[in-house]
Every structure is written in C-alpha cells, then in structure tokens.
PDB file of N, CA and C in Angstrom:
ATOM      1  N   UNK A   1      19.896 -12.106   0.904  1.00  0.00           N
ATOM      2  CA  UNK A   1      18.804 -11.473   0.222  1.00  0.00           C
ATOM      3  C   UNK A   1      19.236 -11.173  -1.214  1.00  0.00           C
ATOM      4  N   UNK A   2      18.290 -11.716  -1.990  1.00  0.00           N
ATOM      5  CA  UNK A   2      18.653 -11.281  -3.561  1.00  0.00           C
ATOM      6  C   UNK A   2      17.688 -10.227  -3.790  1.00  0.00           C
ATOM      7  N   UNK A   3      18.090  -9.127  -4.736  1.00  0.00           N
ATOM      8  CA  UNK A   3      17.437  -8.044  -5.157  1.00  0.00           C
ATOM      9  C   UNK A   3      17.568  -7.524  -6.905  1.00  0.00           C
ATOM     10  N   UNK A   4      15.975  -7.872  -7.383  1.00  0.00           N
ATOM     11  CA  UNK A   4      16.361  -7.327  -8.690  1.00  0.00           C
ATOM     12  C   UNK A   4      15.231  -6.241  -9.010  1.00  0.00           C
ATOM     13  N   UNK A   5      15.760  -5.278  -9.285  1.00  0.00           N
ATOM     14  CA  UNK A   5      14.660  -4.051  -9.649  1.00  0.00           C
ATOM     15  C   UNK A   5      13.265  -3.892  -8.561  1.00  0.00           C
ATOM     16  N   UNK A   6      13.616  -3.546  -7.749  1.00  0.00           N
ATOM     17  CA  UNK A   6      12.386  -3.387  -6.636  1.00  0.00           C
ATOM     18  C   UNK A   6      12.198  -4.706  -5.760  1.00  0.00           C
ATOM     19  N   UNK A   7      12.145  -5.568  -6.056  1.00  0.00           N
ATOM     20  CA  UNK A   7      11.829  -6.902  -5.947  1.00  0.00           C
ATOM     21  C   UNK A   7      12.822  -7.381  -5.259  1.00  0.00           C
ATOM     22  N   UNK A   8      12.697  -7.915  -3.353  1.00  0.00           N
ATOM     23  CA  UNK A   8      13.816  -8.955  -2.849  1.00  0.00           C
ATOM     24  C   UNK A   8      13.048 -10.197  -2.282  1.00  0.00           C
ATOM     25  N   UNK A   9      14.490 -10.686  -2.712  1.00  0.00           N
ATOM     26  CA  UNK A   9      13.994 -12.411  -2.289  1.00  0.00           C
ATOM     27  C   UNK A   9      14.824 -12.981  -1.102  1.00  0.00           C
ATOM     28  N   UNK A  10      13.444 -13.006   0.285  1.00  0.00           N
ATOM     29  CA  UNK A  10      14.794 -13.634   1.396  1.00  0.00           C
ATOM     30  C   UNK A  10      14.622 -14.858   1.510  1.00  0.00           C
ATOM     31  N   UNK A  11      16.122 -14.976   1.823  1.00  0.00           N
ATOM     32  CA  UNK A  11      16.015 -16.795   1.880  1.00  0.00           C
ATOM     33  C   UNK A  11      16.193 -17.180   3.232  1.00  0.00           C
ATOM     34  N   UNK A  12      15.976 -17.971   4.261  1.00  0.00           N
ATOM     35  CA  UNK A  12      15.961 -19.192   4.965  1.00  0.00           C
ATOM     36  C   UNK A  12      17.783 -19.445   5.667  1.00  0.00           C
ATOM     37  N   UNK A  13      17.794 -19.593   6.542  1.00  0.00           N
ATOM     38  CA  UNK A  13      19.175 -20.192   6.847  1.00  0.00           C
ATOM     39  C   UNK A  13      19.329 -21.701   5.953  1.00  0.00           C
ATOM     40  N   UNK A  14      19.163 -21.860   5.474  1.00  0.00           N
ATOM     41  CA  UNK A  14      18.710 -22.868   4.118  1.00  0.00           C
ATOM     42  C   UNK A  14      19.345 -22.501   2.847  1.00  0.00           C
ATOM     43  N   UNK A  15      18.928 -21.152   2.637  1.00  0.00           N
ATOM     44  CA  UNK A  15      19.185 -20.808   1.624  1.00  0.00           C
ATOM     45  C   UNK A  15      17.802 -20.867   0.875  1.00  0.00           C
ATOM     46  N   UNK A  16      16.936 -21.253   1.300  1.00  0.00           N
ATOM     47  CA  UNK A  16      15.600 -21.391   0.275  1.00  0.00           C
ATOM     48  C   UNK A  16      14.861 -20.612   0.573  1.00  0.00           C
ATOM     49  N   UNK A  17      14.189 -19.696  -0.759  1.00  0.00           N
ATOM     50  CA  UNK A  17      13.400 -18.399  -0.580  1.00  0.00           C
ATOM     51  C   UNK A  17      12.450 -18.697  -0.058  1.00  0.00           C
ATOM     52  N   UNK A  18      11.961 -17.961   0.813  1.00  0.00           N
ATOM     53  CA  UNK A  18      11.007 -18.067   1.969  1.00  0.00           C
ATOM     54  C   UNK A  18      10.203 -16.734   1.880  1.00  0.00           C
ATOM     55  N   UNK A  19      10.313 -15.571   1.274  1.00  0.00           N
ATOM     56  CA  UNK A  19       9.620 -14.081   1.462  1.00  0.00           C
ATOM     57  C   UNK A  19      10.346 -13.113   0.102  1.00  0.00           C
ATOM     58  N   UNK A  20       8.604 -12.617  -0.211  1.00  0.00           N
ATOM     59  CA  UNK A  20       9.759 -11.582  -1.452  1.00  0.00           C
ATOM     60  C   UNK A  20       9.157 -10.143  -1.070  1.00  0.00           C
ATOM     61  N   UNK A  21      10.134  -9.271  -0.818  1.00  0.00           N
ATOM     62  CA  UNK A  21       9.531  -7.871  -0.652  1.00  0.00           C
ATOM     63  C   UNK A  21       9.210  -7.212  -2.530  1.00  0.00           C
ATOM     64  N   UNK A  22       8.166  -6.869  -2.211  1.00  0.00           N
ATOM     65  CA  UNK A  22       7.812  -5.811  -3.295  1.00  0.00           C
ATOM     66  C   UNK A  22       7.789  -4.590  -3.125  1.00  0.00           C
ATOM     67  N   UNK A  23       8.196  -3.644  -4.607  1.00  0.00           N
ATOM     68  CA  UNK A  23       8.408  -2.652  -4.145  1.00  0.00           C
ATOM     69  C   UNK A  23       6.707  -2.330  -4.866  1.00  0.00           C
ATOM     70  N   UNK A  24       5.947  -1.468  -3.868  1.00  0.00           N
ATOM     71  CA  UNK A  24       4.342  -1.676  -4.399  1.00  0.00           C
ATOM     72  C   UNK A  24       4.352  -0.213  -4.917  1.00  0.00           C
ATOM     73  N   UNK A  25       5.259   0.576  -4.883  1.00  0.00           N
ATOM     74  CA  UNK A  25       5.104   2.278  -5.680  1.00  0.00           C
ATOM     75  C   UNK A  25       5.256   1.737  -7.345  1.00  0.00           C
ATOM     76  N   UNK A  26       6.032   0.510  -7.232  1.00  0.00           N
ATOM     77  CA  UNK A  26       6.464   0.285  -8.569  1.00  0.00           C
ATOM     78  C   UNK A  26       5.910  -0.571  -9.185  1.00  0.00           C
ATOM     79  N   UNK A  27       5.620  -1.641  -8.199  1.00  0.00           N
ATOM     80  CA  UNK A  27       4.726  -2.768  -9.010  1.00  0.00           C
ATOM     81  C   UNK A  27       2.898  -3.134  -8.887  1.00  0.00           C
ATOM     82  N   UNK A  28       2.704  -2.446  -7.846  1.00  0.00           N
ATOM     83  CA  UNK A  28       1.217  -2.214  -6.521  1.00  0.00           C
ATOM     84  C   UNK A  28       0.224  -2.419  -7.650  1.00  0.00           C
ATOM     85  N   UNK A  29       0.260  -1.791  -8.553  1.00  0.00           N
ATOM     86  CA  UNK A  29      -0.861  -1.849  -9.515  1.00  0.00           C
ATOM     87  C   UNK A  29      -1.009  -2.868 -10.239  1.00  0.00           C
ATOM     88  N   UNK A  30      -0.178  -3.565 -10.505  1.00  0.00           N
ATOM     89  CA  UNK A  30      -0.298  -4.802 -11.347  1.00  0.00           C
ATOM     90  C   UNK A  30      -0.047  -6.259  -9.995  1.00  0.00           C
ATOM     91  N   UNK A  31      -0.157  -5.569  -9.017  1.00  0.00           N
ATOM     92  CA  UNK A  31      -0.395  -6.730  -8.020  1.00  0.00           C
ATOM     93  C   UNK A  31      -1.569  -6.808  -7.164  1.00  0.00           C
ATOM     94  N   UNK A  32      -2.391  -5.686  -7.183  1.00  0.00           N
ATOM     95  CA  UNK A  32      -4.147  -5.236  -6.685  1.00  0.00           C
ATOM     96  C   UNK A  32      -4.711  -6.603  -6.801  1.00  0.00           C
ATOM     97  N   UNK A  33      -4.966  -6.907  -8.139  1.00  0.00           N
ATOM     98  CA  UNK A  33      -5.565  -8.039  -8.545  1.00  0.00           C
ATOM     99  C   UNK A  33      -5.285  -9.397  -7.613  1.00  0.00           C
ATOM    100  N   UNK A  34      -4.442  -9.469  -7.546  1.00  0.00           N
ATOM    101  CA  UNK A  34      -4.032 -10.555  -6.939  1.00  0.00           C
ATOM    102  C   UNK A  34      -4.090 -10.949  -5.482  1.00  0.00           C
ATOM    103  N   UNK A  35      -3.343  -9.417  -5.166  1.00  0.00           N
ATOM    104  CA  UNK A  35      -3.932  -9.541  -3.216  1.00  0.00           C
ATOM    105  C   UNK A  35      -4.850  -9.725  -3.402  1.00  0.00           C
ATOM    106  N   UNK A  36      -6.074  -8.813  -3.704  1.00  0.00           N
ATOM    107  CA  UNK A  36      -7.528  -8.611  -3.427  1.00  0.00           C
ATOM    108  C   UNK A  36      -7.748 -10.366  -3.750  1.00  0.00           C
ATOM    109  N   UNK A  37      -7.117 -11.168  -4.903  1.00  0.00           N
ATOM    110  CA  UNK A  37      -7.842 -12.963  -5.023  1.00  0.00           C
ATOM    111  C   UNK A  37      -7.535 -13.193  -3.736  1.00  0.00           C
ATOM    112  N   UNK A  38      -6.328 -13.139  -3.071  1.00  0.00           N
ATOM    113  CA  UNK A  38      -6.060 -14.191  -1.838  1.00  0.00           C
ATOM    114  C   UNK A  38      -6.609 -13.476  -0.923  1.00  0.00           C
ATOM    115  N   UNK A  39      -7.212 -12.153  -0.424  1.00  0.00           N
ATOM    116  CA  UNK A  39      -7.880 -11.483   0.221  1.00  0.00           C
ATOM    117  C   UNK A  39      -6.814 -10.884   1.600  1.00  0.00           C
ATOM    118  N   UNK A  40      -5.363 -10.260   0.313  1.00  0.00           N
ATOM    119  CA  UNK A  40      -4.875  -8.960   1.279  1.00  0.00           C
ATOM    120  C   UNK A  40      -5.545  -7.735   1.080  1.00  0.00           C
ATOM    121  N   UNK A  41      -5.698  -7.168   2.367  1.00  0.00           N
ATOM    122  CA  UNK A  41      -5.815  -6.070   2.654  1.00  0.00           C
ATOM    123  C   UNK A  41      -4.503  -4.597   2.762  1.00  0.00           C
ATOM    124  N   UNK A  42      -4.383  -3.624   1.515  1.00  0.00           N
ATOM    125  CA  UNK A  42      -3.845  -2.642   1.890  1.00  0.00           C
ATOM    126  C   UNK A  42      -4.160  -2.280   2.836  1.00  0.00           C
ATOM    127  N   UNK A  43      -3.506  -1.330   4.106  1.00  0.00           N
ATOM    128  CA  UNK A  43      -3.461  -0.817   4.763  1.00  0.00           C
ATOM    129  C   UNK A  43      -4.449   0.537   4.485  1.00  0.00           C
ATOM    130  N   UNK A  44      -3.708   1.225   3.548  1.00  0.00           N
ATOM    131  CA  UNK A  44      -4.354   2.526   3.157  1.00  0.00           C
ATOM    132  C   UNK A  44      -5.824   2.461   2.184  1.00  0.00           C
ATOM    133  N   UNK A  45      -5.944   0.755   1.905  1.00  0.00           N
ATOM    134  CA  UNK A  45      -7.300   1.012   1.380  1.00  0.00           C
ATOM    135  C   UNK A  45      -8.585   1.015   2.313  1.00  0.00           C
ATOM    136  N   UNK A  46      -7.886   0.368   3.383  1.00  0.00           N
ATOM    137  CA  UNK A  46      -8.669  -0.266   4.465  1.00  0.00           C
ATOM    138  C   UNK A  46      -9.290   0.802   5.239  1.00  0.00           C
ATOM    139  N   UNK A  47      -8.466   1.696   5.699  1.00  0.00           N
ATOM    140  CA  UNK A  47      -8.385   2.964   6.629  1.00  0.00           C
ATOM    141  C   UNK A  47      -9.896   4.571   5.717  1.00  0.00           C
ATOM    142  N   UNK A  48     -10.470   4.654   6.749  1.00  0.00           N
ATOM    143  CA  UNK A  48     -10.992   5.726   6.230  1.00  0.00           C
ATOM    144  C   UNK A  48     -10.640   7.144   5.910  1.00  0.00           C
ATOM    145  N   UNK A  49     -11.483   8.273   5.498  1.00  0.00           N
ATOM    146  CA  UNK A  49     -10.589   9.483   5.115  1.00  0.00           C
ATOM    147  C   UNK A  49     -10.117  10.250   6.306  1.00  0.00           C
ATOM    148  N   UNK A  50     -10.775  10.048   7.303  1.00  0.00           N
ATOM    149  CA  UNK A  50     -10.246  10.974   8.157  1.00  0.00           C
ATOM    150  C   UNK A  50      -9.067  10.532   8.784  1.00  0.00           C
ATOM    151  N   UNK A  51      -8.923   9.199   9.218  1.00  0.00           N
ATOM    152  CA  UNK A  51      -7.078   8.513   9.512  1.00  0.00           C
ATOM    153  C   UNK A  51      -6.461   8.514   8.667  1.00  0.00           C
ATOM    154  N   UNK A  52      -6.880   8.904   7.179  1.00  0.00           N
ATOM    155  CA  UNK A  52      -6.192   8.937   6.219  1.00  0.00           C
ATOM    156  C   UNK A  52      -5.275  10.160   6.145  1.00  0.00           C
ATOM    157  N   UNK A  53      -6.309  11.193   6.410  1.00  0.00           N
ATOM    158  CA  UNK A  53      -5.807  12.725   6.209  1.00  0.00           C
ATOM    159  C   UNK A  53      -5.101  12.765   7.542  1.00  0.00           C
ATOM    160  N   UNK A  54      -5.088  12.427   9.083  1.00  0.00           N
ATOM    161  CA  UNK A  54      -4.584  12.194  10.290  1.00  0.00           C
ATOM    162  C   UNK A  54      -3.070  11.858   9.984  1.00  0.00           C
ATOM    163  N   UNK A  55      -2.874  10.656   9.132  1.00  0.00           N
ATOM    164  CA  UNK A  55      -1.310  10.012   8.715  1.00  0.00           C
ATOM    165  C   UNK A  55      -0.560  10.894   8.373  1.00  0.00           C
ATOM    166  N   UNK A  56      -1.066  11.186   6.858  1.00  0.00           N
ATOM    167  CA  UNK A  56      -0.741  12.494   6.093  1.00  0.00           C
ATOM    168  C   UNK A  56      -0.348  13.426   7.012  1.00  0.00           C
ATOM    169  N   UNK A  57      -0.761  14.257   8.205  1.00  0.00           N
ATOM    170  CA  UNK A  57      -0.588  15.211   8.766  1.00  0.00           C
ATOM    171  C   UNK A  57       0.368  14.511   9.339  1.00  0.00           C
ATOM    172  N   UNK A  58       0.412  13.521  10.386  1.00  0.00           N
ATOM    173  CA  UNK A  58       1.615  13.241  10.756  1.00  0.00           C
ATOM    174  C   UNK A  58       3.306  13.282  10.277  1.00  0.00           C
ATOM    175  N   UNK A  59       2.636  13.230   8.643  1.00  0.00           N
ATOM    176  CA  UNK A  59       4.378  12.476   8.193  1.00  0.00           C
ATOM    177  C   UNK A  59       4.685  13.964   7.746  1.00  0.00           C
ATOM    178  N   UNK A  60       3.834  15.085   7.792  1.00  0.00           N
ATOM    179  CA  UNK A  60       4.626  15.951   7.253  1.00  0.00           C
ATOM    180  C   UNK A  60       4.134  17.484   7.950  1.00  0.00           C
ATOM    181  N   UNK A  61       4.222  17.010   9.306  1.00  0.00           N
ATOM    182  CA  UNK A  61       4.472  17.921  10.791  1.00  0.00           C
ATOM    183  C   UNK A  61       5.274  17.227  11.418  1.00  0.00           C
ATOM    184  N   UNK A  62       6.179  18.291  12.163  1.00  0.00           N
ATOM    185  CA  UNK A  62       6.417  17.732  13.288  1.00  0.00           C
ATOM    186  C   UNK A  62       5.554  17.685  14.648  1.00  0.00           C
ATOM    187  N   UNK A  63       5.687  16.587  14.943  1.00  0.00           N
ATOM    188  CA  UNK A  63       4.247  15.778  15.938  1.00  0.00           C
ATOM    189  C   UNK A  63       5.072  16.350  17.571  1.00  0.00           C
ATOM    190  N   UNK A  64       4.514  16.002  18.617  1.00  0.00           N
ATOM    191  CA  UNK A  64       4.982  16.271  19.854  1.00  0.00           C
ATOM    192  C   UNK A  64       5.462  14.946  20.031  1.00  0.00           C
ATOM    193  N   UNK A  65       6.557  14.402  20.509  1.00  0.00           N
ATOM    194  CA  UNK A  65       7.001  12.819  21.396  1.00  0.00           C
ATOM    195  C   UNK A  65       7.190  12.899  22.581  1.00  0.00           C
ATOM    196  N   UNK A  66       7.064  11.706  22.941  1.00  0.00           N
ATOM    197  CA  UNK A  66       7.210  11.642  24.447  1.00  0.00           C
ATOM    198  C   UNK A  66       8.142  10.407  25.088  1.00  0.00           C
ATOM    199  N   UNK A  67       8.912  10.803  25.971  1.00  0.00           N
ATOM    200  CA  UNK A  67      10.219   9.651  26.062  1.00  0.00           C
ATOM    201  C   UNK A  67       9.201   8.951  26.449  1.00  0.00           C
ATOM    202  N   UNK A  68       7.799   8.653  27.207  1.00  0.00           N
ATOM    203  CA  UNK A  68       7.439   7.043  27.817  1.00  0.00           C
ATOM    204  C   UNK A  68       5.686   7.594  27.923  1.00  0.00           C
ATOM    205  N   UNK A  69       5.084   6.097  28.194  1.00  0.00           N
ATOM    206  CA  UNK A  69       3.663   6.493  28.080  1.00  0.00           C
ATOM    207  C   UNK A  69       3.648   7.273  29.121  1.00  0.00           C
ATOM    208  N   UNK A  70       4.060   7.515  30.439  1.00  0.00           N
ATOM    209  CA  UNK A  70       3.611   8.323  31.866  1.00  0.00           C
ATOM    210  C   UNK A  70       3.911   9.669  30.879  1.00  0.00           C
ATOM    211  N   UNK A  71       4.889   9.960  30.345  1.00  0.00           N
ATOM    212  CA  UNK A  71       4.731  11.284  29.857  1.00  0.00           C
ATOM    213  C   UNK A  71       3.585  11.604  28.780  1.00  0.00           C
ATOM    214  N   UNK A  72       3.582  10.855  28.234  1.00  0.00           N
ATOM    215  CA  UNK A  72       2.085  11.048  27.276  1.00  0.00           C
ATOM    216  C   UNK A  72       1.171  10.922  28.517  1.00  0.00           C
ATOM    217  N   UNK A  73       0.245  10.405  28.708  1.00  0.00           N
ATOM    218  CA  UNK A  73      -0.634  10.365  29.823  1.00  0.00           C
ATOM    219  C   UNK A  73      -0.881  11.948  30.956  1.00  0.00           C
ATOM    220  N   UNK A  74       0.224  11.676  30.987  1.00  0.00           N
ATOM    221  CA  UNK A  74       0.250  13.259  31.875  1.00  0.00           C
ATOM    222  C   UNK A  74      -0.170  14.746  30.800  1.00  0.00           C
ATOM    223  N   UNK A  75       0.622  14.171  29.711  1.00  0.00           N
ATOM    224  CA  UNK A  75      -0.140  15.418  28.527  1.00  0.00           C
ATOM    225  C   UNK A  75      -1.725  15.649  28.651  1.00  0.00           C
ATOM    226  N   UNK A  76      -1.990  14.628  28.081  1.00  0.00           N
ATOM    227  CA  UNK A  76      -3.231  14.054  28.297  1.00  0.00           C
ATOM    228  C   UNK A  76      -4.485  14.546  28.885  1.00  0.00           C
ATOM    229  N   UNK A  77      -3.979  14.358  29.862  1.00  0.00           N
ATOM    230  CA  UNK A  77      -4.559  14.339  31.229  1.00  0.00           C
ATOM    231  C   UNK A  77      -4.517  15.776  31.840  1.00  0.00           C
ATOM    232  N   UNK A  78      -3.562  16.753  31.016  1.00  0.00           N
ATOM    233  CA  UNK A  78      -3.314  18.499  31.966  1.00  0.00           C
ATOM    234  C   UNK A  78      -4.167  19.511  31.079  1.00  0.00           C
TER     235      UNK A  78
END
C-alpha cells in the first residue's frame, strides 16, 4: 500500500493499483461532484434525520451489547 497525504493506493499481488482509499474529511468536498457523476451514494447523505441523530447517539453513549443474538432477543422480548 502506498500512502500520500490522506490518499492510499492498494495494489494487486501484481503489484498494480487496483483501489485508492480517500481520506473524505479531507478531500470529500472536492470529490461530491464526482461520486454524485458516477452515481455514489454517501452513506450519511442517503440516511434520514432520525437514523441520523440514532448513529450520533450511538457513537457517543455507551450502548448495551450482547455476546450473541439469543441474548439480544431475550432482551427484547422481557
């Protein structure tokens, strides 16, 4: 993997670049244009306000986990 300023390039057991991660906090805005031509979809543009504000709450509570779905389910369910 090569990496220059936000930007990696993975290559292929080849060696030939095959995928580039962007970093989109840094570059997102000057790449809008472009997803939207080939018709990517952000995630977070996609999503409405209320799963929006739902996420948000998630990443900054701590949530309840559960070692396996039977234990969720049983939450659930009492």
């Amino acid at each position: 993997m090569t990496q220059t300023a936000g930007i990696y390039i993975e290559h292929n057991a080849k060696g030939t670049p095959v995928f580039a991660r962007i970093d989109l906090t840094k570059y997102g805005e000057r790449l809008m244009p472009f997803f939207k031509e080939v018709g990517v979809t952000i995630i977070e543009e996609s999503l409405n306000d209320e799963t929006n504000a739902a996420l948000r709450e998630a990443h900054t509570k701590k949530l309840k986990t559960y070692e396996n779905a039977d234990a969720l389910l049983a939450d659930l369910y009492s």
